[in-house]
C-alpha atoms as a PDB file:
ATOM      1  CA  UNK A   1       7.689  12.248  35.497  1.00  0.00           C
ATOM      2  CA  UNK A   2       7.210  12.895  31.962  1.00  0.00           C
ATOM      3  CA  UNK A   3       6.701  16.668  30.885  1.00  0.00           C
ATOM      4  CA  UNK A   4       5.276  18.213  27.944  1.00  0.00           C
ATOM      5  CA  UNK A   5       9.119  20.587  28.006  1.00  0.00           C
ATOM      6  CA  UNK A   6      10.829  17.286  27.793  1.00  0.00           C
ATOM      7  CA  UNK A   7       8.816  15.760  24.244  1.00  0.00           C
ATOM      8  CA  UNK A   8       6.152  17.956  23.096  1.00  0.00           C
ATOM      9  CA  UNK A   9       4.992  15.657  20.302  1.00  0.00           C
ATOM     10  CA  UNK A  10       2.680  12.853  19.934  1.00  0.00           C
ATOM     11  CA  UNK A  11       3.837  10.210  22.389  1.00  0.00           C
ATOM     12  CA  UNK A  12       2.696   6.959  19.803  1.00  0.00           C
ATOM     13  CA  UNK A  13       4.180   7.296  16.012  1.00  0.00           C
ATOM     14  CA  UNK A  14       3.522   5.455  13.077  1.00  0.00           C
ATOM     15  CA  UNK A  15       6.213   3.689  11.515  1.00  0.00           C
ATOM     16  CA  UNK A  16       7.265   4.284   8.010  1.00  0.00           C
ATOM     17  CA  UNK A  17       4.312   5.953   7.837  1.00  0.00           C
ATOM     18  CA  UNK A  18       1.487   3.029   8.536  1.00  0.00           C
ATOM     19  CA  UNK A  19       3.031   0.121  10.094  1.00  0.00           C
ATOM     20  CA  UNK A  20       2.186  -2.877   8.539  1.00  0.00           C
ATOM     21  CA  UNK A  21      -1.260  -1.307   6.724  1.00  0.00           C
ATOM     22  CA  UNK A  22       0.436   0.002   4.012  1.00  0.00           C
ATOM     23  CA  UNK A  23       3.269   0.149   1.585  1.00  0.00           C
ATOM     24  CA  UNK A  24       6.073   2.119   4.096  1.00  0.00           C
ATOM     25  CA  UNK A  25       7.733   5.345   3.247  1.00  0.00           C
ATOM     26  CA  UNK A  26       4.554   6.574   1.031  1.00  0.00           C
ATOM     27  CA  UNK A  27       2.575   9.377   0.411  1.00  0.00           C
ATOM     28  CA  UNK A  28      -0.839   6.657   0.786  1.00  0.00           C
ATOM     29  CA  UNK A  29       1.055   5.431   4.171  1.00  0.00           C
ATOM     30  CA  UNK A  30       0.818   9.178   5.301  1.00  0.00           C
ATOM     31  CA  UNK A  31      -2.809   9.974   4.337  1.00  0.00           C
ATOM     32  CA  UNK A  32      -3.645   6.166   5.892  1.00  0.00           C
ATOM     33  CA  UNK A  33      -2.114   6.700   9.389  1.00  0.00           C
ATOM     34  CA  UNK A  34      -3.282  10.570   8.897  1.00  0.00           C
ATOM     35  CA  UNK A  35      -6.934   8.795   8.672  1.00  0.00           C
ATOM     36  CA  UNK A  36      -6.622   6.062  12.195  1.00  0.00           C
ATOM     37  CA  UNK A  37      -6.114   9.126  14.263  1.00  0.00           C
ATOM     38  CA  UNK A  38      -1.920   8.880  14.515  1.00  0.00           C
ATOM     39  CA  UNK A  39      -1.061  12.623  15.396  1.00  0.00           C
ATOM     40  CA  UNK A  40       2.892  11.622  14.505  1.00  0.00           C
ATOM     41  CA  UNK A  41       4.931   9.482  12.030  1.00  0.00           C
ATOM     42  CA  UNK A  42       8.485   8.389  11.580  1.00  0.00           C
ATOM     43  CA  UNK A  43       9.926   7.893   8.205  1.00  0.00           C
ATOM     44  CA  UNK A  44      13.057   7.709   6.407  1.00  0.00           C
ATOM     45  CA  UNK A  45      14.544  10.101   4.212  1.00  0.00           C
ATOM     46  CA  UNK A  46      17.993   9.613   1.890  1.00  0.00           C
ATOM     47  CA  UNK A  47      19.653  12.209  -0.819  1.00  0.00           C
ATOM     48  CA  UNK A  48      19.069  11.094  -4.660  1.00  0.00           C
ATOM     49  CA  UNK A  49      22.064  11.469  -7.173  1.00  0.00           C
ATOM     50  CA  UNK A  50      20.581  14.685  -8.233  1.00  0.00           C
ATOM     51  CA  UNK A  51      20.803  16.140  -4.505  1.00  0.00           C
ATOM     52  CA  UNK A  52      16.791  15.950  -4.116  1.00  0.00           C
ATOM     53  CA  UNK A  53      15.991  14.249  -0.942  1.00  0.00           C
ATOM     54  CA  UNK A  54      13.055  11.143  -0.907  1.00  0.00           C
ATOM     55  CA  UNK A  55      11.815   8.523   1.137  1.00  0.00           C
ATOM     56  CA  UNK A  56      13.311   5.425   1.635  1.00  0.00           C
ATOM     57  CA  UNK A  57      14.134   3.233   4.157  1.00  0.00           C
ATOM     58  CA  UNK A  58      16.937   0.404   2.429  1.00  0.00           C
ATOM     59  CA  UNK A  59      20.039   0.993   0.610  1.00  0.00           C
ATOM     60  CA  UNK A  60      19.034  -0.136  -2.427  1.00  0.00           C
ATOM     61  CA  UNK A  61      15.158  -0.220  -4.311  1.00  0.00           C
ATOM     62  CA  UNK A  62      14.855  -4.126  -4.526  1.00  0.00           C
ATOM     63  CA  UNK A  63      12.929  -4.616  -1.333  1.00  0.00           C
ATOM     64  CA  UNK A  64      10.227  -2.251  -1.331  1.00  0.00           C
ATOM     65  CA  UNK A  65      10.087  -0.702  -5.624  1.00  0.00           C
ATOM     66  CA  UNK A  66      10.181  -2.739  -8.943  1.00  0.00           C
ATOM     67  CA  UNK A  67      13.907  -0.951  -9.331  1.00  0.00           C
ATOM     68  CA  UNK A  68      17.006  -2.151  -8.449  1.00  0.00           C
ATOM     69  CA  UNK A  69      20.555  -1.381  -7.228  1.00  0.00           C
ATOM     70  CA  UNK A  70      21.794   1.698  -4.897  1.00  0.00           C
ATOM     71  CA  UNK A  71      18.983   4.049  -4.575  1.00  0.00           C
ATOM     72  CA  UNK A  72      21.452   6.927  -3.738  1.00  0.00           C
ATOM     73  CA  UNK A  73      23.045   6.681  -7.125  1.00  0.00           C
ATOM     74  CA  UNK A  74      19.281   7.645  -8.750  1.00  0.00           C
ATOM     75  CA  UNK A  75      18.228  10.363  -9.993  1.00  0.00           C
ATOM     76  CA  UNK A  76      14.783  12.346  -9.203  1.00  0.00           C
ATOM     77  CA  UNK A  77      13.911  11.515 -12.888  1.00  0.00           C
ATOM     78  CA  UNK A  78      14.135   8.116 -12.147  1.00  0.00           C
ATOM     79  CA  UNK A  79      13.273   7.181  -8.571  1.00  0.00           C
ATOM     80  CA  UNK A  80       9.604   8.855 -10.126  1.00  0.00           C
ATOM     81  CA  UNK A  81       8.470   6.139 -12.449  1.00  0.00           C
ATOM     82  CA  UNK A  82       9.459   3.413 -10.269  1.00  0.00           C
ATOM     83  CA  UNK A  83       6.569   1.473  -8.476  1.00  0.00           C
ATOM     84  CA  UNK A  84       6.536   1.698  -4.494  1.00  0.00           C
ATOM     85  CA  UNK A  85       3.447   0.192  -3.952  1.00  0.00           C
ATOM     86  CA  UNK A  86       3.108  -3.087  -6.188  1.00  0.00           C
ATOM     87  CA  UNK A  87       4.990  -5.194  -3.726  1.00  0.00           C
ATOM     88  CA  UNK A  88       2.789  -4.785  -0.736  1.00  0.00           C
ATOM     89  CA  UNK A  89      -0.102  -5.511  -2.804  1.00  0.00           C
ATOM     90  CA  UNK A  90      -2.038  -4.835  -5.859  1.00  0.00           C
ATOM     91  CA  UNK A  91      -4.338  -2.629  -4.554  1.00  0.00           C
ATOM     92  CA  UNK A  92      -1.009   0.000  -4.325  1.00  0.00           C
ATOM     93  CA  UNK A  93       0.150  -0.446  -7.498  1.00  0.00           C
ATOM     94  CA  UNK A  94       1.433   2.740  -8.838  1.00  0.00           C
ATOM     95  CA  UNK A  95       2.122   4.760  -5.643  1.00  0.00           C
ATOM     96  CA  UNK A  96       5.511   6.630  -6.286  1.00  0.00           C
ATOM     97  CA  UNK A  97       8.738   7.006  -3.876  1.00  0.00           C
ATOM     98  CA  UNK A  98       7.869  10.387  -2.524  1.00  0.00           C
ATOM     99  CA  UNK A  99      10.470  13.343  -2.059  1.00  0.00           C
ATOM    100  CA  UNK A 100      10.867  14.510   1.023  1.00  0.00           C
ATOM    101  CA  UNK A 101       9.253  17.617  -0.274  1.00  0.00           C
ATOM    102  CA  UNK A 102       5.926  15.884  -1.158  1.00  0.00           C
ATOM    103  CA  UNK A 103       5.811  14.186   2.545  1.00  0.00           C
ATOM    104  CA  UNK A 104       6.322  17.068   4.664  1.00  0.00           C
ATOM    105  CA  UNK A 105       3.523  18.670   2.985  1.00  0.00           C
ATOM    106  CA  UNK A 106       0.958  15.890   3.195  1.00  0.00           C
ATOM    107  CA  UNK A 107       1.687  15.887   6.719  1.00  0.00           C
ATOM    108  CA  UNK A 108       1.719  19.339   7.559  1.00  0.00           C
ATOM    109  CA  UNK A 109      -1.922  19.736   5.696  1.00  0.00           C
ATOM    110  CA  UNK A 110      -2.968  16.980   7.995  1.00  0.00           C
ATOM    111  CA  UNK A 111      -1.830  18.364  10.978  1.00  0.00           C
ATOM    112  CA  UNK A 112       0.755  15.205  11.414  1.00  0.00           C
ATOM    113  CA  UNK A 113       4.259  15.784  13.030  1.00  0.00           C
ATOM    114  CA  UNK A 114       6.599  13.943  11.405  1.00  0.00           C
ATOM    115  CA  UNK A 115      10.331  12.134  13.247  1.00  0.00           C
ATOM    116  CA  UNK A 116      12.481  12.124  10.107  1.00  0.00           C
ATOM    117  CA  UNK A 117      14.977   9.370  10.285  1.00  0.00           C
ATOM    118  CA  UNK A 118      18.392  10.871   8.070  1.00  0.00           C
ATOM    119  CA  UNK A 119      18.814   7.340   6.654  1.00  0.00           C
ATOM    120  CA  UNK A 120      22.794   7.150   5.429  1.00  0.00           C
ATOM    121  CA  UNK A 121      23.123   4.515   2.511  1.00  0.00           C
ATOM    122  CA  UNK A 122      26.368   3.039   1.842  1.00  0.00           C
ATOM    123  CA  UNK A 123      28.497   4.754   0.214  1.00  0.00           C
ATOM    124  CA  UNK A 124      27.062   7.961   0.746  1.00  0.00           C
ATOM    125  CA  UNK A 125      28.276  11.346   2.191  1.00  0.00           C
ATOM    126  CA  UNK A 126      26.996  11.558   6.088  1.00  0.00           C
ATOM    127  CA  UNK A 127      27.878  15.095   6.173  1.00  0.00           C
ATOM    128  CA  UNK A 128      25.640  16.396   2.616  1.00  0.00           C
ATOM    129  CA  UNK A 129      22.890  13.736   3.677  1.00  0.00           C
ATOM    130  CA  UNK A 130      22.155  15.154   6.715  1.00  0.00           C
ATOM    131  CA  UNK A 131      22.634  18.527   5.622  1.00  0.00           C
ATOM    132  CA  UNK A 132      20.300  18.027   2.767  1.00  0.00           C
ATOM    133  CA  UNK A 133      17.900  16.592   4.604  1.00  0.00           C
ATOM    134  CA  UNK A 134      17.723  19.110   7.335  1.00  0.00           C
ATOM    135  CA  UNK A 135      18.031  22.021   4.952  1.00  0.00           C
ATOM    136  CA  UNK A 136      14.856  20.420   3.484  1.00  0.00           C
ATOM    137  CA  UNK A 137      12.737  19.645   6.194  1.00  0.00           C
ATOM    138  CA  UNK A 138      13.781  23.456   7.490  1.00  0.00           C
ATOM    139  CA  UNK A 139      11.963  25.190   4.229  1.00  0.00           C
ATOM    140  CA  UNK A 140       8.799  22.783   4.000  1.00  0.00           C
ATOM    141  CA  UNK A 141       8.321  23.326   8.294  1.00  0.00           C
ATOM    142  CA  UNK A 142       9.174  26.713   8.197  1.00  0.00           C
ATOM    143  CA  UNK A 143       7.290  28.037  11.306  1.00  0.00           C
ATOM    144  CA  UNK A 144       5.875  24.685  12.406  1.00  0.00           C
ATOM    145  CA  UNK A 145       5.131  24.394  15.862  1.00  0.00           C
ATOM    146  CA  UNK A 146       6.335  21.848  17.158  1.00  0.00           C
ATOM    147  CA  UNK A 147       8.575  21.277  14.416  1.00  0.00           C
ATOM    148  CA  UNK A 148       9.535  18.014  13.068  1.00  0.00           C
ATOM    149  CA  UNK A 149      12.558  16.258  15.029  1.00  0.00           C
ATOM    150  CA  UNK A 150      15.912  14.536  12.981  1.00  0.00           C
ATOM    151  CA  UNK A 151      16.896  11.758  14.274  1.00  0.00           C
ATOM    152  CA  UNK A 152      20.066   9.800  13.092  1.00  0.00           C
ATOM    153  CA  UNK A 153      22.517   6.994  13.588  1.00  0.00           C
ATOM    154  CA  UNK A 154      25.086   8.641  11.781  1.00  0.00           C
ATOM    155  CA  UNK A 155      26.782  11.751  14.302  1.00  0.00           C
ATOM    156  CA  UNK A 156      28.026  13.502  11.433  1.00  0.00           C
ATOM    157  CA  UNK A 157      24.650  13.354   9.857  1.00  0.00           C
ATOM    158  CA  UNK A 158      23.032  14.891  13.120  1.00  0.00           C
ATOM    159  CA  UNK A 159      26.232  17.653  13.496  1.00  0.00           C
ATOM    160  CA  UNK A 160      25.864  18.750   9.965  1.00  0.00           C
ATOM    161  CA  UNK A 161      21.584  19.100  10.513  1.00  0.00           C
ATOM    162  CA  UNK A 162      22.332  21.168  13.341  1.00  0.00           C
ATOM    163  CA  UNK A 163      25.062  23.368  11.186  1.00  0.00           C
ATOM    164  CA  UNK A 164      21.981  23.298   8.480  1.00  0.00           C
ATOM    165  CA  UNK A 165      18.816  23.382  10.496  1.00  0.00           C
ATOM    166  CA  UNK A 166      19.486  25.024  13.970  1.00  0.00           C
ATOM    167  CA  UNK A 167      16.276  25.081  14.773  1.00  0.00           C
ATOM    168  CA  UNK A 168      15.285  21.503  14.449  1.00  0.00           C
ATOM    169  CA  UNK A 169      15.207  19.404  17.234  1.00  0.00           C
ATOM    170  CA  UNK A 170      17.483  15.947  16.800  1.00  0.00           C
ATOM    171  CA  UNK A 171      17.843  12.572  18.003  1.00  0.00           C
ATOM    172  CA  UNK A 172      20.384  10.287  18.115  1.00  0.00           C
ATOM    173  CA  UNK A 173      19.412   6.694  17.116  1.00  0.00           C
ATOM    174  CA  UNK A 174      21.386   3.742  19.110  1.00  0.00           C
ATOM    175  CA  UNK A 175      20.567  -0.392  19.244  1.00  0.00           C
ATOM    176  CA  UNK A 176      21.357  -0.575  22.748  1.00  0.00           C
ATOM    177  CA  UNK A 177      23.056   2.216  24.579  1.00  0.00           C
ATOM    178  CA  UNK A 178      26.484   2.772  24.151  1.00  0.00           C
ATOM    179  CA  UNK A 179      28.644   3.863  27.017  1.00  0.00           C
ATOM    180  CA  UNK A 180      29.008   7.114  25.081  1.00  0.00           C
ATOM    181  CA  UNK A 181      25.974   8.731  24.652  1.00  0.00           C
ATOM    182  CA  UNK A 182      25.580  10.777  26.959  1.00  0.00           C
ATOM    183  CA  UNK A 183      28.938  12.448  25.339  1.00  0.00           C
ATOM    184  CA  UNK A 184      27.506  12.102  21.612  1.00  0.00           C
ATOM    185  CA  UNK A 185      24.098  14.174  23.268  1.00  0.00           C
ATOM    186  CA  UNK A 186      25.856  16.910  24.560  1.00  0.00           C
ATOM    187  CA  UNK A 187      28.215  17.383  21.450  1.00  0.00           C
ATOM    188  CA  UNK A 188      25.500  16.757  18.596  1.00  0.00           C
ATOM    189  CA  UNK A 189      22.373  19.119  20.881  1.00  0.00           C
ATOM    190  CA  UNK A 190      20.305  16.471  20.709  1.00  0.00           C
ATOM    191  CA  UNK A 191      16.929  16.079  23.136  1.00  0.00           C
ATOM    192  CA  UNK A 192      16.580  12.666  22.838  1.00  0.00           C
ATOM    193  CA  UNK A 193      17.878   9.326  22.272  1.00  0.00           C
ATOM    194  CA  UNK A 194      15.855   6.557  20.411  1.00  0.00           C
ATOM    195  CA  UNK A 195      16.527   2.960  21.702  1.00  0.00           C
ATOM    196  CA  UNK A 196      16.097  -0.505  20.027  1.00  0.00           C
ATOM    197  CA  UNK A 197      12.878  -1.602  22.383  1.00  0.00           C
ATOM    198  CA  UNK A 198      14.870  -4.877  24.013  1.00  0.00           C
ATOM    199  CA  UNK A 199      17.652  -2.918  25.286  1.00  0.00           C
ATOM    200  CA  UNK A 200      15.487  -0.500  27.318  1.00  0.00           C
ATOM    201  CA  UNK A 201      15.370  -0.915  31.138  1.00  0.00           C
ATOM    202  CA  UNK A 202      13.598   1.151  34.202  1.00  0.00           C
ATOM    203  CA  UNK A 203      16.861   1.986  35.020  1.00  0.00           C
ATOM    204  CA  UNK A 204      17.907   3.025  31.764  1.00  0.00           C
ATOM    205  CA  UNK A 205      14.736   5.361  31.163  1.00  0.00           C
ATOM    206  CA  UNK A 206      15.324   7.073  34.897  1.00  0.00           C
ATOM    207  CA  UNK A 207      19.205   7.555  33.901  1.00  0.00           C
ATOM    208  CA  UNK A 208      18.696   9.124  30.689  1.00  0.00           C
ATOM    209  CA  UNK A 209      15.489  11.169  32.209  1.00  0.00           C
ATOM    210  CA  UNK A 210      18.219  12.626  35.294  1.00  0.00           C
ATOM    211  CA  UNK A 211      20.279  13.824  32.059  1.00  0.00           C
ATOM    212  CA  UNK A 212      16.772  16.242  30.739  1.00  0.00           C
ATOM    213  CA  UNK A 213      17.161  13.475  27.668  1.00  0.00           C
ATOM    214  CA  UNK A 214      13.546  12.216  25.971  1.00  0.00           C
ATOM    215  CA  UNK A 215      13.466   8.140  25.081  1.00  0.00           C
ATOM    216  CA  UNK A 216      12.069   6.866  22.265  1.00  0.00           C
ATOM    217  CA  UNK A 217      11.554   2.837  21.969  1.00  0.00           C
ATOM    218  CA  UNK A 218      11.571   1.275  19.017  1.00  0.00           C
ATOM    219  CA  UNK A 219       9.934  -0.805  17.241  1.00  0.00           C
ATOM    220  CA  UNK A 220       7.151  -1.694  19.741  1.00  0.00           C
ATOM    221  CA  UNK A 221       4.802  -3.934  18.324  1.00  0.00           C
ATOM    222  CA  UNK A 222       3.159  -6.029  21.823  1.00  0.00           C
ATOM    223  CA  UNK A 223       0.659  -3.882  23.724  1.00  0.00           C
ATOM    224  CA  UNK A 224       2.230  -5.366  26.779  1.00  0.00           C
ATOM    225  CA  UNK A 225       5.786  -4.558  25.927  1.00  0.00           C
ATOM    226  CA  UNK A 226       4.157  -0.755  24.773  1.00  0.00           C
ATOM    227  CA  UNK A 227       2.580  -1.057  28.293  1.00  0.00           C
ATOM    228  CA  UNK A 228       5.827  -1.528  30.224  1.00  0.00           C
ATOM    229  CA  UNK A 229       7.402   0.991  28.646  1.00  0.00           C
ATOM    230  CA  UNK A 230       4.793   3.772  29.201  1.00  0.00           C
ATOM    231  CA  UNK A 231       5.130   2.546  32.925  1.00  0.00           C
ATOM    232  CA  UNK A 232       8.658   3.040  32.589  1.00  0.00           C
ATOM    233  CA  UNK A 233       7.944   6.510  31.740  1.00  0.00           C
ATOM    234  CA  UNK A 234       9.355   6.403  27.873  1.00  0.00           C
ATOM    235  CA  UNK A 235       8.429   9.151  26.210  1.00  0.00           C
ATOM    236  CA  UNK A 236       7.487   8.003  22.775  1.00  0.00           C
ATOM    237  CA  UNK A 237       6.829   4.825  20.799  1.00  0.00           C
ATOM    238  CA  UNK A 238       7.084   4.016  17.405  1.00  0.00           C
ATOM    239  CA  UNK A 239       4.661   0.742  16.364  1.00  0.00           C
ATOM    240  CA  UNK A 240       3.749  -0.897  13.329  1.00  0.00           C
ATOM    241  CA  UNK A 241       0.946  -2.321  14.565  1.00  0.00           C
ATOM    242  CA  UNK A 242      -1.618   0.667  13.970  1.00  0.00           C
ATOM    243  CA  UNK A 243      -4.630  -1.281  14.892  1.00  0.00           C
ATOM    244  CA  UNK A 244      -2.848  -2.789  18.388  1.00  0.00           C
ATOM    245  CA  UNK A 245      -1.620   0.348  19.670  1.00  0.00           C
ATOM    246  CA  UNK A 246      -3.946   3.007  18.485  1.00  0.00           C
ATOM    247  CA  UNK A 247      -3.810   6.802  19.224  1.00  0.00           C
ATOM    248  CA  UNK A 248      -5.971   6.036  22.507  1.00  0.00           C
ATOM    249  CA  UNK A 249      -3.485   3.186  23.993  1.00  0.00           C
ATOM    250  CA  UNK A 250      -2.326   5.723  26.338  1.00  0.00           C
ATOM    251  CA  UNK A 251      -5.582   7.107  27.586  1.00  0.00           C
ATOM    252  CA  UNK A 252      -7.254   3.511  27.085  1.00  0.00           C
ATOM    253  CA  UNK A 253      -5.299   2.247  29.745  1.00  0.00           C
ATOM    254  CA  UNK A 254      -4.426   4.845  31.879  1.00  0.00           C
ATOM    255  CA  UNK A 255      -1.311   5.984  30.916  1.00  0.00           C
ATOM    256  CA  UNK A 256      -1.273   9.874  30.469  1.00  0.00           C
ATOM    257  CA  UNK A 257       1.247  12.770  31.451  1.00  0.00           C
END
């Protein structure tokens, strides 16, 4: 059975901040999801040239700013005039890329828990990224309760937020399970592990459940897969579709604690 000890944070998150409603990774993502209800988000945070940490999911700024080229290589200067909104539509022109700074405290003035994702570009440092990062999220959370968890592909990333940010809960982000984890857990402290959505199995969920681990699927976008899952006795989802799987798609179909 699920228990509140295991993951005490919202059990549905946004991702990127609103799904598919809004330009991801932004401040107006934050305040939109904030405004449907959604009590969590996930989002992605990377380490500018200048050492300030922002939001952003890709390795470079083509796909989702009117920049272009590595984003890690940018400075704060610079990552603040580009456009982040524009190419998810015209109603977002001129939304910025947000530090990681100007998140956390949207969120925490909404009352929104946030799963930062300690996104390692190519190229860059795992060990200052994560460090960064955590260091970061550690000053803007300071006596949060529950605070915000780091979650990370990269186990250097996660072992330097834990040498950083002790007191932040991690997760370590997999595709499909790796014969390893259980190992990589132990070693990194982390309290969960966050699964690509089509590799996750009943038996899977009850194995890594036996261990005291949480399981987070992502990205669940079918209320029937979400559904399953919940059945399954995963512990959190992240979705981007906002208006499918609302706050209430747990208690709208019976699937509480």
């Amino acid at each position: 059975m699920l228990t509140k000890t295991r993951w005490p944070y919202p059990r549905i998150l946004a991702h990127r901040g609103a799904g598919v409603l809004a330009p991801e990774n932004t401040l107006v993502a934050l305040r939109l999801s904030a405004s449907l209800g959604f009590g969590g988000v996930e989002v992605d945070a990377q380490v500018a040239a200048c050492g300030t940490p922002f939001l952003l999911h890709d390795d470079t700024l083509d796909r989702t700013t009117d920049g272009s080229g590595p984003a890690i290589r940018s400075t704060l200067e610079a990552l603040r005039v580009l456009d982040a909104g524009v190419w998810f539509g015209n109603e977002f022109a001129g939304e910025r890329v947000p530090t990681l700074e100007a998140a956390c405290a949207l969120s925490r003035s909404q009352g929104q828990w946030m799963n930062i994702e300690i996104k390692v570009a190519a190229d860059a440092d795992p060990a200052r990224t994560g460090a960064v990062v955590a260091a970061e999220t550690a000053r803007r959370w300071a006596d949060a309760s529950p605070p915000p968890l780091l979650s990370s592909f990269s186990d250097l990333a996660l072992a330097a937020a834990a040498r950083n940010a002790p007191g932040l809960p991690r997760g370590l982000l997999v595709d499909a399970i790796p014969p390893d984890w259980l190992e990589r857990v132990r070693t990194l402290g982390c309290r969960s592990v966050h699964v690509a959505q089509q590799h996750l199995t009943a038996e899977w969920v009850e194995t890594i459940h036996g261990e005291g681990i949480a399981v987070l699927a992502y990205t669940v976008n079918e209320p029937g897969r979400a559904i399953t899952l919940f059945e399954w006795g995963v512990d959190a989802i992240v979705t981007d579709e906002l208006r499918e799987i609302r706050p209430d798609f747990l208690a709208v179909y019976g699937l509480g604690r």
